[in-house]
C-alpha atoms as a PDB file:
ATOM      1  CA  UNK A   1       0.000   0.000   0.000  1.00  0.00           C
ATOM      2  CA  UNK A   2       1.639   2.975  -1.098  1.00  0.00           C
ATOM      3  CA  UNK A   3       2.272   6.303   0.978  1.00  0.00           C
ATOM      4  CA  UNK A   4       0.485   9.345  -0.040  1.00  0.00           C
ATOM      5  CA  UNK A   5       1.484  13.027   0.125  1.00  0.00           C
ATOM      6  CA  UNK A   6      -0.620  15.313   2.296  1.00  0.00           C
ATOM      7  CA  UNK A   7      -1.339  18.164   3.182  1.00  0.00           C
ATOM      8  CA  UNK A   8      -3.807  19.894   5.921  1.00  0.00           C
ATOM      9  CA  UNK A   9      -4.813  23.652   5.161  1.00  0.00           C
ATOM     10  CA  UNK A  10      -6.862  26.936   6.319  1.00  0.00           C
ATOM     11  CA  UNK A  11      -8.185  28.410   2.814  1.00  0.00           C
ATOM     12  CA  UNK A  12      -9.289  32.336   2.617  1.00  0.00           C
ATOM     13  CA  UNK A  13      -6.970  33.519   5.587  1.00  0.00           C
ATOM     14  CA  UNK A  14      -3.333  34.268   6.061  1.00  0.00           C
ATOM     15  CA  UNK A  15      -3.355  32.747   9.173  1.00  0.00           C
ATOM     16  CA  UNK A  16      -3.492  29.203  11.012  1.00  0.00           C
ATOM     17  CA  UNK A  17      -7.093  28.505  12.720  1.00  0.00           C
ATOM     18  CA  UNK A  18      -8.578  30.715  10.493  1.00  0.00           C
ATOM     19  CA  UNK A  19     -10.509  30.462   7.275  1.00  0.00           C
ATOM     20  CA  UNK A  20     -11.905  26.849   6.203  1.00  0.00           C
ATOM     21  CA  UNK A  21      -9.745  23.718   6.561  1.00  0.00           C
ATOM     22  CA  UNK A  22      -9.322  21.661   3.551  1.00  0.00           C
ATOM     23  CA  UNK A  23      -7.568  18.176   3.310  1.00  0.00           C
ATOM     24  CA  UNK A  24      -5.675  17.328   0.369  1.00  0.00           C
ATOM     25  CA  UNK A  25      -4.426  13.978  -0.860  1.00  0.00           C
ATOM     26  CA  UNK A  26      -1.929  15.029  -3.723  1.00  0.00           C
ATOM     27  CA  UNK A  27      -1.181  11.749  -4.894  1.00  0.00           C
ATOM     28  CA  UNK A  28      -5.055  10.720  -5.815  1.00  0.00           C
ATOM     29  CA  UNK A  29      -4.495   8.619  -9.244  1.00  0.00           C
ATOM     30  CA  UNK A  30      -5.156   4.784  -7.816  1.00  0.00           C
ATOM     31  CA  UNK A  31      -7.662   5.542  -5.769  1.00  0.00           C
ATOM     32  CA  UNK A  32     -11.418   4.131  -6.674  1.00  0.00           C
ATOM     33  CA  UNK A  33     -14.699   6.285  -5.612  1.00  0.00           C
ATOM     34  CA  UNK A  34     -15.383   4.137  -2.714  1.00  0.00           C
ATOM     35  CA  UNK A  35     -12.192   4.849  -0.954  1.00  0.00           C
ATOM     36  CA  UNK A  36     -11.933   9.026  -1.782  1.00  0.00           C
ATOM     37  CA  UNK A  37     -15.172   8.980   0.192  1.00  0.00           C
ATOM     38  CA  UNK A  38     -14.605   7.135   3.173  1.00  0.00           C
ATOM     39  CA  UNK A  39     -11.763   9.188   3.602  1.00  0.00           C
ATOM     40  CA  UNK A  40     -13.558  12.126   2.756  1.00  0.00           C
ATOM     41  CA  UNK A  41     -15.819  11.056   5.642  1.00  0.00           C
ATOM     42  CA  UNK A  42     -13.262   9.896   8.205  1.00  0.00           C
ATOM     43  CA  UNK A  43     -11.480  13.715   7.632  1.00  0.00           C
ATOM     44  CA  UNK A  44     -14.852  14.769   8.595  1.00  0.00           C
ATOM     45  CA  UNK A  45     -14.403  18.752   6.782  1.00  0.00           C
ATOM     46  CA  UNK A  46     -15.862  20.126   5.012  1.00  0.00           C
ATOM     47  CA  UNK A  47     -14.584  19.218   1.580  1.00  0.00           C
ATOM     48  CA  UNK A  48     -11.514  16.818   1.138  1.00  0.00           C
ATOM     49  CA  UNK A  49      -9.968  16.714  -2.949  1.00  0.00           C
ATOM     50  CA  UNK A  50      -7.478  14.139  -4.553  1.00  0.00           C
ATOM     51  CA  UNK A  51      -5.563  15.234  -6.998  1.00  0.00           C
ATOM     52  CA  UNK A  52      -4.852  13.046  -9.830  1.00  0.00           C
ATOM     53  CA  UNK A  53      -3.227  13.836 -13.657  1.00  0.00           C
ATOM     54  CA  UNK A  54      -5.041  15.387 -16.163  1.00  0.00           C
ATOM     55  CA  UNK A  55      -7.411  14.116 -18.905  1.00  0.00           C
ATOM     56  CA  UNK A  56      -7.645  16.751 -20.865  1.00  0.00           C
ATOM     57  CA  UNK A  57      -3.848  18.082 -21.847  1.00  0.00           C
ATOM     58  CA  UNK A  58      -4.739  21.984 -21.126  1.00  0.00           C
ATOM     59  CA  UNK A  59      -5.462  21.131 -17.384  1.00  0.00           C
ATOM     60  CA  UNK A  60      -2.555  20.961 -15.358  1.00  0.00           C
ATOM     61  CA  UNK A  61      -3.917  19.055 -13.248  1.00  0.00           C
ATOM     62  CA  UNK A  62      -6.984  17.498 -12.171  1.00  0.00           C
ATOM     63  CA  UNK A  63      -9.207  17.512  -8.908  1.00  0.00           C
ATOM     64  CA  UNK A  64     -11.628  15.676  -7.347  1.00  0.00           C
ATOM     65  CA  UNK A  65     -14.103  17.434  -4.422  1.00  0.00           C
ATOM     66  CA  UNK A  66     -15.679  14.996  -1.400  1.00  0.00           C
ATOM     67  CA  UNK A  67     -17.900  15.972   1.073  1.00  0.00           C
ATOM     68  CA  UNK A  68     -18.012  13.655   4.343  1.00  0.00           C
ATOM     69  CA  UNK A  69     -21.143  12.304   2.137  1.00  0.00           C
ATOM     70  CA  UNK A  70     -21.165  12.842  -1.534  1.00  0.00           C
ATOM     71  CA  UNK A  71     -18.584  14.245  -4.255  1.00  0.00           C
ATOM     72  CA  UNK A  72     -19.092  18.216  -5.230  1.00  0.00           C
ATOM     73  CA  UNK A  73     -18.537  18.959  -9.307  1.00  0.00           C
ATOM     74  CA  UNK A  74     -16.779  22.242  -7.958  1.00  0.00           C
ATOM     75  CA  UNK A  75     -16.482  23.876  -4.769  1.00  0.00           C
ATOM     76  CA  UNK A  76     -14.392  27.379  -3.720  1.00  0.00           C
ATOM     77  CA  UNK A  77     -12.256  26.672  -1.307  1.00  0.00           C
ATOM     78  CA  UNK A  78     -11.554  23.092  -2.071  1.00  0.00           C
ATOM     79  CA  UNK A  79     -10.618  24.496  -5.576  1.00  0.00           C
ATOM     80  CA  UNK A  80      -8.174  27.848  -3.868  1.00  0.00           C
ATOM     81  CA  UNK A  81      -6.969  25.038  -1.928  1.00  0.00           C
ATOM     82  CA  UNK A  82      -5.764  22.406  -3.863  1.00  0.00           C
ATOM     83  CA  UNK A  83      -3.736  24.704  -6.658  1.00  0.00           C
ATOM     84  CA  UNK A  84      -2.419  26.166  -3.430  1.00  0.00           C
ATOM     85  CA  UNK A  85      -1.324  22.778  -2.350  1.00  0.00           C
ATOM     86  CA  UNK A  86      -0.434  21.724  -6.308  1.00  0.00           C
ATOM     87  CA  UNK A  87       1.677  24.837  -6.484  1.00  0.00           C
ATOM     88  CA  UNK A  88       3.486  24.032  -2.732  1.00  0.00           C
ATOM     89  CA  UNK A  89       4.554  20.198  -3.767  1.00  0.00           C
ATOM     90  CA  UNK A  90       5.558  21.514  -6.992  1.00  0.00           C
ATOM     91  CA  UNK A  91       2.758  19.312  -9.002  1.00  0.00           C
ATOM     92  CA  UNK A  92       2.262  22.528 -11.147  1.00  0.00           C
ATOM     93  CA  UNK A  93       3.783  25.820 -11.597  1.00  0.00           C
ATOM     94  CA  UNK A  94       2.392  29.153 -13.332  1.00  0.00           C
ATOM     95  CA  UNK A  95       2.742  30.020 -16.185  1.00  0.00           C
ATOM     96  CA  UNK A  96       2.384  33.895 -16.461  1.00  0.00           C
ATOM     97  CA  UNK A  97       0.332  33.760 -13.064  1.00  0.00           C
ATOM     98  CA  UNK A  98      -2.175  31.358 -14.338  1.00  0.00           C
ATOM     99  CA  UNK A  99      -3.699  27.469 -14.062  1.00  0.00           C
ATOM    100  CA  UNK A 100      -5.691  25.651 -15.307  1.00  0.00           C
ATOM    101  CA  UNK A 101      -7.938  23.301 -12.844  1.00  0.00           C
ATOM    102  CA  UNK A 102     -10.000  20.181 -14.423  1.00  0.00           C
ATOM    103  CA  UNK A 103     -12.875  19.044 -12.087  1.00  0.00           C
ATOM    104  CA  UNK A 104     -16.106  17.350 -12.914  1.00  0.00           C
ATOM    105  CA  UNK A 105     -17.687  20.634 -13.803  1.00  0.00           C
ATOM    106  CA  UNK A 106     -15.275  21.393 -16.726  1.00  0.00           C
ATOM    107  CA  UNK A 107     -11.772  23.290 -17.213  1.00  0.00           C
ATOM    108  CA  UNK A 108     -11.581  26.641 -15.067  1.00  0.00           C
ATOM    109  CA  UNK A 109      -8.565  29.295 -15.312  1.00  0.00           C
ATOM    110  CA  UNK A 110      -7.042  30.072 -11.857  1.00  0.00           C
ATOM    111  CA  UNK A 111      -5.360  32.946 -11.065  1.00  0.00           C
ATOM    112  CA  UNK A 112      -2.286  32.393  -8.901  1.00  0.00           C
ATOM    113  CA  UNK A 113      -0.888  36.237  -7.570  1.00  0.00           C
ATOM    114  CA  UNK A 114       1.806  37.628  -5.020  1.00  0.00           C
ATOM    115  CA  UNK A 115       4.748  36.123  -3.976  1.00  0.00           C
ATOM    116  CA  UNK A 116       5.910  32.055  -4.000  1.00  0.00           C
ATOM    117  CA  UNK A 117       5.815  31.834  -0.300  1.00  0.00           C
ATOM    118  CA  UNK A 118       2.345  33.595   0.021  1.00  0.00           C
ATOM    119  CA  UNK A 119       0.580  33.477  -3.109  1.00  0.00           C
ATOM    120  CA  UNK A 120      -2.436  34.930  -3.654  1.00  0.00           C
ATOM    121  CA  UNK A 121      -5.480  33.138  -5.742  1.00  0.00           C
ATOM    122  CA  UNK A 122      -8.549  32.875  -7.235  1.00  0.00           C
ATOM    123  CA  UNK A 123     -10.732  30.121  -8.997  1.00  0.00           C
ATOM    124  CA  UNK A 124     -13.110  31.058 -11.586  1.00  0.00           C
ATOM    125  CA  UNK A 125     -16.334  29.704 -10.859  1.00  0.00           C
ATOM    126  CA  UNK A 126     -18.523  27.628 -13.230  1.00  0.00           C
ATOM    127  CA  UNK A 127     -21.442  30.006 -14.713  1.00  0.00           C
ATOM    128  CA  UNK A 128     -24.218  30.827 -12.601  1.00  0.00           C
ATOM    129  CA  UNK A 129     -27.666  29.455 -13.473  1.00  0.00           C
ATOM    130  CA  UNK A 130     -30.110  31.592 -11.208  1.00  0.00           C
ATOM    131  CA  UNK A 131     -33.852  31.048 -10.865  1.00  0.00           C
ATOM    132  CA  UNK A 132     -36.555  32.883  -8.253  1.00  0.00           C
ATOM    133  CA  UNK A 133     -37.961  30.256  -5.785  1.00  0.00           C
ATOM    134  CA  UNK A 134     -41.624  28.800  -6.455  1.00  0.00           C
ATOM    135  CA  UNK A 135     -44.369  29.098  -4.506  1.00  0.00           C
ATOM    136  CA  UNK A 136     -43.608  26.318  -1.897  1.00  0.00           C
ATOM    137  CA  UNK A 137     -39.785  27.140  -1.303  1.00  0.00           C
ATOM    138  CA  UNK A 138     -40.575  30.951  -0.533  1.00  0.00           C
ATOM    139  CA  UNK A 139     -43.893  29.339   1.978  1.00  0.00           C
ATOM    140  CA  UNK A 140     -41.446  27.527   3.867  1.00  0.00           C
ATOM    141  CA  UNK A 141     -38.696  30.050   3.950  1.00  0.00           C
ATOM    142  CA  UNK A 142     -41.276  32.751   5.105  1.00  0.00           C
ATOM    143  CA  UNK A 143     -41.382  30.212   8.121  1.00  0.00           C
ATOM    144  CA  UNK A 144     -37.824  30.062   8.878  1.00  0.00           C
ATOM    145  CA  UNK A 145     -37.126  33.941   8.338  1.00  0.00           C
ATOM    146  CA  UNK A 146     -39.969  35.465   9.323  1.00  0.00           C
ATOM    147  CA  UNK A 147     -39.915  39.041   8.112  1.00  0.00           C
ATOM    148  CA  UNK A 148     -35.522  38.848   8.092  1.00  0.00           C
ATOM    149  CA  UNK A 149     -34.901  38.480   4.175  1.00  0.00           C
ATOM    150  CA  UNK A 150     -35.353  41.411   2.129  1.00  0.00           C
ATOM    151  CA  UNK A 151     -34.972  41.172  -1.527  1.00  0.00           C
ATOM    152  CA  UNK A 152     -35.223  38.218  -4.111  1.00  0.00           C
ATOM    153  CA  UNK A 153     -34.342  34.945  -2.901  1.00  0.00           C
ATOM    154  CA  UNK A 154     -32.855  32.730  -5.638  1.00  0.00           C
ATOM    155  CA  UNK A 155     -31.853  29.263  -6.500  1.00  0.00           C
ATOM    156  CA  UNK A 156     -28.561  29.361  -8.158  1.00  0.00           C
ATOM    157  CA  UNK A 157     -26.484  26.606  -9.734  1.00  0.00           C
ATOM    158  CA  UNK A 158     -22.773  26.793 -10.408  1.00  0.00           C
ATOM    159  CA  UNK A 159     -22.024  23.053 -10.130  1.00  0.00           C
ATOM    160  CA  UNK A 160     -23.629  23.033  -6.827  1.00  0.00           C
ATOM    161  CA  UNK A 161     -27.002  24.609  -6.281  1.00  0.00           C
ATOM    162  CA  UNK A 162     -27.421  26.952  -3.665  1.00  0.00           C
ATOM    163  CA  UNK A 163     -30.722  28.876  -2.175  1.00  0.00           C
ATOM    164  CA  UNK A 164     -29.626  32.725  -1.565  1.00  0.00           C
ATOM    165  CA  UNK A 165     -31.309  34.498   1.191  1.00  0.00           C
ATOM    166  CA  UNK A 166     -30.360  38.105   1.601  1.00  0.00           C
ATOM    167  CA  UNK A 167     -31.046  40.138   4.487  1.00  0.00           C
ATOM    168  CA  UNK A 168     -31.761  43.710   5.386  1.00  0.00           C
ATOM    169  CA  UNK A 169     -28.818  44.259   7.736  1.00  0.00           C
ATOM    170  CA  UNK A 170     -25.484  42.577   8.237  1.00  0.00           C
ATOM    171  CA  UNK A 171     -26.121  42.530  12.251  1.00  0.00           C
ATOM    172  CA  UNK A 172     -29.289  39.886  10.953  1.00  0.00           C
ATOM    173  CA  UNK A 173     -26.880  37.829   9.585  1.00  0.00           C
ATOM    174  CA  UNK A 174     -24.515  37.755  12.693  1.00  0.00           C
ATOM    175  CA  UNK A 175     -27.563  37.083  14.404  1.00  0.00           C
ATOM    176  CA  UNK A 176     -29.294  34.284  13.327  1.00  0.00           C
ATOM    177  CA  UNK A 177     -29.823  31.251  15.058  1.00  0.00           C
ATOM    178  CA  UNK A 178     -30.574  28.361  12.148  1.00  0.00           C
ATOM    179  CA  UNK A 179     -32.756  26.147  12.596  1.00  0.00           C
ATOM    180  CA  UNK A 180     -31.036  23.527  11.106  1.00  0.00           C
ATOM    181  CA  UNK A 181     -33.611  20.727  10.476  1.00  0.00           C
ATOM    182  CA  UNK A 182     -35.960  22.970   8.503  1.00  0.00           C
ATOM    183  CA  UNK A 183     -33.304  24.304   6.147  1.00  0.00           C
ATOM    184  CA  UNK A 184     -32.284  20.901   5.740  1.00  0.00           C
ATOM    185  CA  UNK A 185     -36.016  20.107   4.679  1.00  0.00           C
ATOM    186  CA  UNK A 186     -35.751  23.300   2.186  1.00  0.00           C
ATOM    187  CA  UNK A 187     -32.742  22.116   0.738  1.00  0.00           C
ATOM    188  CA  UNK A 188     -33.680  18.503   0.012  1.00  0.00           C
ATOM    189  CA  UNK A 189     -37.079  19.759  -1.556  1.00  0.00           C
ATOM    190  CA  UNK A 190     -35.276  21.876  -3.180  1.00  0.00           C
ATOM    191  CA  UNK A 191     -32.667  19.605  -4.503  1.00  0.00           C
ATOM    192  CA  UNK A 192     -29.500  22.544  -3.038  1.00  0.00           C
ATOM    193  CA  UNK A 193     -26.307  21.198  -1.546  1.00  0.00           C
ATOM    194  CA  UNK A 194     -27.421  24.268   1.237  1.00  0.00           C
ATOM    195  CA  UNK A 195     -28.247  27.861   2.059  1.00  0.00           C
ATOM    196  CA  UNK A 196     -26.517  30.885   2.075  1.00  0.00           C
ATOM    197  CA  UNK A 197     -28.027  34.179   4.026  1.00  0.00           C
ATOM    198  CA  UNK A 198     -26.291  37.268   3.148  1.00  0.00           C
ATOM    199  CA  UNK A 199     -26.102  41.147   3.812  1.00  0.00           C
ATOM    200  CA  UNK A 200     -24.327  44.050   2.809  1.00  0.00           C
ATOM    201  CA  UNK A 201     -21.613  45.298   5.285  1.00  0.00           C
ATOM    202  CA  UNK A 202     -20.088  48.697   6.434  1.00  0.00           C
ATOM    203  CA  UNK A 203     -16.562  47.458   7.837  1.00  0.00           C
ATOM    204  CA  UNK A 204     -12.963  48.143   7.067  1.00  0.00           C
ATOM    205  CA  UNK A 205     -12.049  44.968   5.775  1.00  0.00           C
ATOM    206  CA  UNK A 206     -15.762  43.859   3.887  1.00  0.00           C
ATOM    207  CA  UNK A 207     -18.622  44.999   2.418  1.00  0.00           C
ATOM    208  CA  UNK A 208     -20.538  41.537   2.571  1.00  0.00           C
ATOM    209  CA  UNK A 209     -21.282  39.141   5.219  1.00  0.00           C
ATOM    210  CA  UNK A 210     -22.301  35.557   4.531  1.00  0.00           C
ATOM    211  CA  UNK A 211     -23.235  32.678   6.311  1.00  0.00           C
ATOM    212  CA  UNK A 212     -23.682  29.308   4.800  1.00  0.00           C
ATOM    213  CA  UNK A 213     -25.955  26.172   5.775  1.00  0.00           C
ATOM    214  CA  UNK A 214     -25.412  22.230   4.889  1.00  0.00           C
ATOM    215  CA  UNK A 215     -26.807  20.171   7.618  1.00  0.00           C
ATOM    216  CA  UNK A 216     -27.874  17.267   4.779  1.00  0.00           C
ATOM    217  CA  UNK A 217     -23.776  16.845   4.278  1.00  0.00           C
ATOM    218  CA  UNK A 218     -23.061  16.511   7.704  1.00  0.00           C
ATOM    219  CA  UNK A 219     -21.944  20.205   8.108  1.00  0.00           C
ATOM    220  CA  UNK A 220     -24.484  22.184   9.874  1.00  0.00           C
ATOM    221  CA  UNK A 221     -22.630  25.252   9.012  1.00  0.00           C
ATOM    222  CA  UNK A 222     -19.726  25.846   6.879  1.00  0.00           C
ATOM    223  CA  UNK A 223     -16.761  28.402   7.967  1.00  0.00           C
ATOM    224  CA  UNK A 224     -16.303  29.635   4.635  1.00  0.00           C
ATOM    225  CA  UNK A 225     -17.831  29.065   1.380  1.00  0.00           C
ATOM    226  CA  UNK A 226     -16.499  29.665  -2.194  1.00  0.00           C
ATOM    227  CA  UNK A 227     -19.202  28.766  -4.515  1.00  0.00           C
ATOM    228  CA  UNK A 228     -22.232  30.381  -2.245  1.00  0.00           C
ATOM    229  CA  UNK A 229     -20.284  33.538  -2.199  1.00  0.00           C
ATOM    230  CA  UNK A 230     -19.478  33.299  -6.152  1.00  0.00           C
ATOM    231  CA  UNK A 231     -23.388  32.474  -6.239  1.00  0.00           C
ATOM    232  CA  UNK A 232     -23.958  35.560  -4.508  1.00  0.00           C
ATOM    233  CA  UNK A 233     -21.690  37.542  -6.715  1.00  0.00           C
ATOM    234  CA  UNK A 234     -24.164  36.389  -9.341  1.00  0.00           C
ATOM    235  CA  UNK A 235     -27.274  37.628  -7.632  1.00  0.00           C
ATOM    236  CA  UNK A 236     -25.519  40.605  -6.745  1.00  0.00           C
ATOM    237  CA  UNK A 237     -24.652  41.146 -10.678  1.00  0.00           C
ATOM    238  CA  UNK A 238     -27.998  40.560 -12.051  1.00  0.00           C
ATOM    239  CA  UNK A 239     -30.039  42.480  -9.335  1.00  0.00           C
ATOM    240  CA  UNK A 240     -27.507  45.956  -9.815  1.00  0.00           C
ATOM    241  CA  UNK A 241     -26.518  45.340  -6.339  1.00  0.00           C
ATOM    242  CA  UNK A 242     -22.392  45.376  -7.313  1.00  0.00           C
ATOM    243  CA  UNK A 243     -22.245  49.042  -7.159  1.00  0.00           C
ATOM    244  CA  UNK A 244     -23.493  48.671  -3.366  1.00  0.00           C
ATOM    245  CA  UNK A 245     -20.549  46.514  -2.343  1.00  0.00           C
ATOM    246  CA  UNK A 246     -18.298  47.076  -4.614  1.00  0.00           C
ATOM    247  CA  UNK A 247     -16.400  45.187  -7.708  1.00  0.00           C
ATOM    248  CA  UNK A 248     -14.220  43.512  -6.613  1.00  0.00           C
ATOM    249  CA  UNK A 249     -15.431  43.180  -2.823  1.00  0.00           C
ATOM    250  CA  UNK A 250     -14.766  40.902   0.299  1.00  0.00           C
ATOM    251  CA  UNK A 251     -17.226  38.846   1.790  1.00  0.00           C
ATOM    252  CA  UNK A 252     -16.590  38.096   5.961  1.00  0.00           C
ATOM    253  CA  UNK A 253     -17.510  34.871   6.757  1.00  0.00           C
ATOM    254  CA  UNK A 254     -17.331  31.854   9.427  1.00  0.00           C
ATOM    255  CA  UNK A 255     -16.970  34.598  12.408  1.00  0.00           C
ATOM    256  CA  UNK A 256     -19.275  33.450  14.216  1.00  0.00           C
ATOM    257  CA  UNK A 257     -17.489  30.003  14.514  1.00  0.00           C
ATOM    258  CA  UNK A 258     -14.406  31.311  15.707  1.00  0.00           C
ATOM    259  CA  UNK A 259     -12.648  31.132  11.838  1.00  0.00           C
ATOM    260  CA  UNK A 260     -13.108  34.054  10.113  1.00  0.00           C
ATOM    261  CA  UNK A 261     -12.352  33.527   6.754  1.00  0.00           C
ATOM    262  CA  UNK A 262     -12.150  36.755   4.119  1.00  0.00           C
ATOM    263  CA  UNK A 263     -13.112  36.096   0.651  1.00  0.00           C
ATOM    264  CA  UNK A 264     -12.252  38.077  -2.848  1.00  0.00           C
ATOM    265  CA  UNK A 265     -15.133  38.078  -5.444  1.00  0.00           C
ATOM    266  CA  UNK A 266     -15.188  39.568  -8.472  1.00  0.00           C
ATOM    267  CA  UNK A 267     -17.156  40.078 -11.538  1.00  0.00           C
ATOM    268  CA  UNK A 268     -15.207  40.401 -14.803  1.00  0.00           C
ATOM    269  CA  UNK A 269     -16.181  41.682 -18.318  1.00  0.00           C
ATOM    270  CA  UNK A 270     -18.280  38.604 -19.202  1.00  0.00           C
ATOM    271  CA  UNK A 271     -19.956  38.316 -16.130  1.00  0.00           C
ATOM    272  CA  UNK A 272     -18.396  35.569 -14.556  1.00  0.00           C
ATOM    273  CA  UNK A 273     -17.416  35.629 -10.492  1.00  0.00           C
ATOM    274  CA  UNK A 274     -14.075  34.781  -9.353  1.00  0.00           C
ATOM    275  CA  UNK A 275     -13.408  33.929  -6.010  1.00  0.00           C
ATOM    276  CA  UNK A 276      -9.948  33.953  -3.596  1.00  0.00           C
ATOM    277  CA  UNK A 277      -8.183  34.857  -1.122  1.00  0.00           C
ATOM    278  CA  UNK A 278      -4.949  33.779   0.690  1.00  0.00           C
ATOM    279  CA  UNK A 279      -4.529  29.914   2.058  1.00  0.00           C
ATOM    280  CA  UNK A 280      -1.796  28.785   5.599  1.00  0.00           C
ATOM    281  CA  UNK A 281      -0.318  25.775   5.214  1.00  0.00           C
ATOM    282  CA  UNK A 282      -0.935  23.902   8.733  1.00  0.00           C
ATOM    283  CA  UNK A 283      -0.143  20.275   8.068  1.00  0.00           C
ATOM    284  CA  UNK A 284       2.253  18.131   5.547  1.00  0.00           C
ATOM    285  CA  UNK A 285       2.611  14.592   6.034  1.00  0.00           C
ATOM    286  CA  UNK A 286       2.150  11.231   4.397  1.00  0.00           C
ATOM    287  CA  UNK A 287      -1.453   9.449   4.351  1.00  0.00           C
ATOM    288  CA  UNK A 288      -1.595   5.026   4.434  1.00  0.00           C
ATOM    289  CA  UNK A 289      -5.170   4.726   3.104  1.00  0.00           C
ATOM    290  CA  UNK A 290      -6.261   1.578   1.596  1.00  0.00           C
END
């Protein structure tokens, strides 16, 4: 059984105990479905990727994204992560600050910034497919939120789908106590990996807050999310809410766990949302898995 490299991370903070920890098997090729998850599982994060060579030769390299229950086509910080891991084992390097990242949801250009030692980068996210929510998603989220939310509440699919709640005041956000079991019931009807609640923000270092939901995966709330906030950068574009935060802006999130995570979104020319921020190496070691 052969030893595989490893690392252990914080994604979207420049420092340990911060952000949201990913795990990251860099030697994935040889491993079948079955095993990626259980190990996905006993990591117990929020996302775990494997990465493996290329199919397609203008990748340079290739990821795979595991919940502690099912596999993600793309996710944020699993995808900041892992080119910030490729780039630190020297799997990959940049060439004139850019990657290329293959995952089940197709070939996306990463953007890899700063220095060598503390790079700075971003992962552009799939397109955003946005819908309003019917008649019996907005019944049960008047439940849940009471009179909270203000604005249009969307489902929105960029590999995963996400329901977008946005509020009328950050301090709503910071606020809210989830009831975990009914957005868990939302989500399932509504066939979203979870829900993010969102506000816009008057602080030095964001103009968004976010907090994001999962309880059917096992993680009641996530620290810090890439693809809700590039789902929210979507929203934001098609509702004319950019100019309110900002283009690019940061969105705070997982403060109210104790990791604080920063994230860079942006909207370019062709309407697509990027999303990145800085990563801390915590952990590099070797993984026996079977």
């Amino acid at each position: 059984m052969p030893s595989r490299r490893f690392i252990q991370l914080d994604v979207f903070t420049d420092r340990a105990g911060a952000g949201n920890a990913l795990a990251v098997v860099l030697d994935g090729d040889g491993l079948d479905d079955e095993a990626m998850q259980r190990f996905a599982t006993w990591t117990n994060l929020s996302e775990t990727t494997f990465l493996l060579a290329p199919t397609d030769p203008r990748a340079d390299y290739r990821v795979r994204i595991f919940t502690p229950r099912q596999e993600l086509p793309f996710a944020g910080h699993p995808s900041v992560g892992s080119a910030r891991a490729a780039l630190h084992a020297e799997i990959v390097q940049a060439r004139d600050g850019m990657l290329v990242q293959e995952c089940s949801a197709g070939l996306l250009p990463v953007r890899v910034g700063g220095n060598l030692e503390r790079p700075r980068i971003a992962v552009r996210a799939p397109r955003a497919r946005l819908r309003d929510v019917d008649a019996a998603e907005a019944a049960a989220l008047d439940v849940v939120f009471d009179e909270a939310t203000a604005g249009r509440r969307r489902v929105v699919d960029n590999g995963p789908v996400w329901l977008l709640v946005p509020m009328a005041a950050a301090a709503d956000v910071r606020a809210l106590q989830p009831d975990f079991a009914a957005i868990g019931a939302i989500c399932a009807s509504a066939g979203c990996v979870g829900l993010a609640v969102y506000a816009h923000a008057k602080a030095a270092d964001h103009e968004l807050v976010v907090r994001a939901f999962c309880p059917n995966d096992a993680i009641p709330e996530d620290p810090v999310t890439g693809s809700a906030n590039a789902a929210i950068g979507a929203a934001l574009l098609v509702d004319g809410e950019l100019a309110r935060s900002g283009n690019p802006y940061r969105a705070s999130q997982g403060r109210e766990l104790g990791r604080d995570g920063i994230v860079e979104v942006s909207i370019d020319s062709d309407g697509e949302a990027w999303i990145g921020g800085r990563c801390v190496i915590v952990i590099r070691g070797e993984v026996d898995w079977p």
